[in-house]
N, C-alpha and C. Protein backbone atom coordinates (compact mmCIF):
# COMPACT_ATOMS: atom_id res chain seq x y z
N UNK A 1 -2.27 -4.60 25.52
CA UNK A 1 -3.21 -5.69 25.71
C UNK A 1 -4.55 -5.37 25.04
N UNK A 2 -5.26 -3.96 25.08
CA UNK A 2 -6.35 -3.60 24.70
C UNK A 2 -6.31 -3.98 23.22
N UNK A 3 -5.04 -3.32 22.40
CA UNK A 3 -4.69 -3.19 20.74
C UNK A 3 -5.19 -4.34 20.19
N UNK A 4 -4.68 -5.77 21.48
CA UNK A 4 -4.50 -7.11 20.90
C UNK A 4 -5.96 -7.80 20.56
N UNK A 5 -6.56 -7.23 21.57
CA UNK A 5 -7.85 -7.65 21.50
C UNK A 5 -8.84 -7.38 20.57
N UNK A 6 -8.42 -5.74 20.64
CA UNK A 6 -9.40 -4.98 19.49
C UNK A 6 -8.94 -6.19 17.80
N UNK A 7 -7.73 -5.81 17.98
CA UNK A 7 -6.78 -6.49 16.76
C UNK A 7 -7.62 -7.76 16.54
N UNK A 8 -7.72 -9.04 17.96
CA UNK A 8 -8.28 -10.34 17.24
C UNK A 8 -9.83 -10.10 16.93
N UNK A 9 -10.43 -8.98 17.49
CA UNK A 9 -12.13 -9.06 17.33
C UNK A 9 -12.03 -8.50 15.73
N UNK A 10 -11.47 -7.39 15.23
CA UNK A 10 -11.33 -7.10 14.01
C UNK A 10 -10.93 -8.62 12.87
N UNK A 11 -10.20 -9.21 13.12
CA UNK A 11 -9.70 -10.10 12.20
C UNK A 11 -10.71 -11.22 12.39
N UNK A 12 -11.50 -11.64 13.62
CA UNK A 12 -12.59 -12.51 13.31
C UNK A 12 -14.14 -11.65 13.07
N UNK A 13 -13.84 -10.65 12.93
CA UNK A 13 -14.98 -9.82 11.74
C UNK A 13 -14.94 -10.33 10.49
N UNK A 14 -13.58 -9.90 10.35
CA UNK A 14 -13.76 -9.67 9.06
C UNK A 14 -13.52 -11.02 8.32
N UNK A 15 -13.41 -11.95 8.93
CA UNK A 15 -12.92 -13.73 8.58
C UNK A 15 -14.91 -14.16 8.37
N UNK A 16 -15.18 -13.59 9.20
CA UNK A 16 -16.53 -14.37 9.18
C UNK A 16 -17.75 -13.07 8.55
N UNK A 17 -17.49 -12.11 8.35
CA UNK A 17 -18.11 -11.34 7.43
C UNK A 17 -18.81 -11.36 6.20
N UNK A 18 -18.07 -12.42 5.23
CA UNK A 18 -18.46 -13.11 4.00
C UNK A 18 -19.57 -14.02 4.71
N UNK A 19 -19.02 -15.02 5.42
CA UNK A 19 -20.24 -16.37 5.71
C UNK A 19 -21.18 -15.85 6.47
N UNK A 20 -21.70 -14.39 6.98
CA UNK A 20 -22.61 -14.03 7.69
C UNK A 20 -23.53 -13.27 6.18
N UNK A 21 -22.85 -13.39 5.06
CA UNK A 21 -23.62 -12.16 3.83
C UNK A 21 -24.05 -13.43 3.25
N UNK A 22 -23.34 -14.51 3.02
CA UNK A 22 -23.65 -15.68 2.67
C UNK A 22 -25.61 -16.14 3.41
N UNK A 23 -25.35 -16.12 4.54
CA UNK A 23 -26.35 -17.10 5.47
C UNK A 23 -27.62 -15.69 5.10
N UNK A 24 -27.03 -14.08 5.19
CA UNK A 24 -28.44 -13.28 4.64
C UNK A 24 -29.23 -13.92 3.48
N UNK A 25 -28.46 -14.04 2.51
CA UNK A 25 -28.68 -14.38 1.14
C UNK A 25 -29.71 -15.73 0.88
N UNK A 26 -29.15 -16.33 1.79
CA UNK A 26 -29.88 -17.78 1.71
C UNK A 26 -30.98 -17.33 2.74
N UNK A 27 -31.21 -17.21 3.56
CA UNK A 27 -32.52 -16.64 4.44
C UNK A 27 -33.38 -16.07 3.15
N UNK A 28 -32.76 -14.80 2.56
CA UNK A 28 -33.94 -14.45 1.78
C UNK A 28 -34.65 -15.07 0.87
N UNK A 29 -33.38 -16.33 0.02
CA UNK A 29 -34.02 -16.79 -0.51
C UNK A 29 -35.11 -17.86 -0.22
N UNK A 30 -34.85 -18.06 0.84
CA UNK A 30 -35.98 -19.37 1.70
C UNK A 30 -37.08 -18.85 1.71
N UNK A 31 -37.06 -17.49 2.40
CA UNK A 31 -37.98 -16.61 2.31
C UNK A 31 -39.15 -16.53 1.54
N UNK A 32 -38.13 -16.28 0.30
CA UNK A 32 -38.83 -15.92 -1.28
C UNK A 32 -39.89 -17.54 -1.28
N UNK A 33 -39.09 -18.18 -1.40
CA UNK A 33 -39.57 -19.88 -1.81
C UNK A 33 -40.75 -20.21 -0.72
N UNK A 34 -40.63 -19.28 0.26
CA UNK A 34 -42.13 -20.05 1.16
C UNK A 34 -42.94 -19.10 0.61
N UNK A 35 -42.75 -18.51 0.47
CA UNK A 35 -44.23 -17.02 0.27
C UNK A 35 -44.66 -17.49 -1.78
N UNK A 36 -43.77 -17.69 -2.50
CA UNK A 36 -44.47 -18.39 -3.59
C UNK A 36 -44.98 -19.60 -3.47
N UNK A 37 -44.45 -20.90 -2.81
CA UNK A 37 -45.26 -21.57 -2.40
C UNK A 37 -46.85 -21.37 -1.58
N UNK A 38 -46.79 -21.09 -0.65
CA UNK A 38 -48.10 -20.22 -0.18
C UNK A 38 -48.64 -19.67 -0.64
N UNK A 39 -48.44 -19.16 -2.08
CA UNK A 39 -49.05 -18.48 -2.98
C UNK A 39 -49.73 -19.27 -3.76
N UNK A 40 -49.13 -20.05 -4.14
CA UNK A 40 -49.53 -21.66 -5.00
C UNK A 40 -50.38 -22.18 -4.16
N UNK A 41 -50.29 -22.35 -3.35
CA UNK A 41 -51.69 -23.12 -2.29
C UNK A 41 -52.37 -22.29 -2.09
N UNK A 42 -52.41 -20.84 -2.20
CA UNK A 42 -53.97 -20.54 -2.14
C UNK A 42 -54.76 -19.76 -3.32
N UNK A 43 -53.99 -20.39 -4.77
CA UNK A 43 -54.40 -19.91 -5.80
C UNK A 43 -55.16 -21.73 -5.84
């Protein structure tokens, strides 16, 4: 019973692993895009 569990938490790791590197990626770039904007408004 334990194996099975470990087993489904592993396989929805690793299923949703990509779309969690995905959602970093886009954070940073939002990131990036407010802080040059804000940069632009106070140049």
């Amino acid at each position: 019973m334990v194996r099975r569990v470990l087993l489904v938490v592993a396989l929805v790791i690793m299923i949703l692993s990509p779309l969690g590197c995905q959602t970093v990626q886009g954070i940073g770039k939002d990131i990036t895009w407010i802080g040059e904007k804000g940069s632009e408004l106070v140049e």
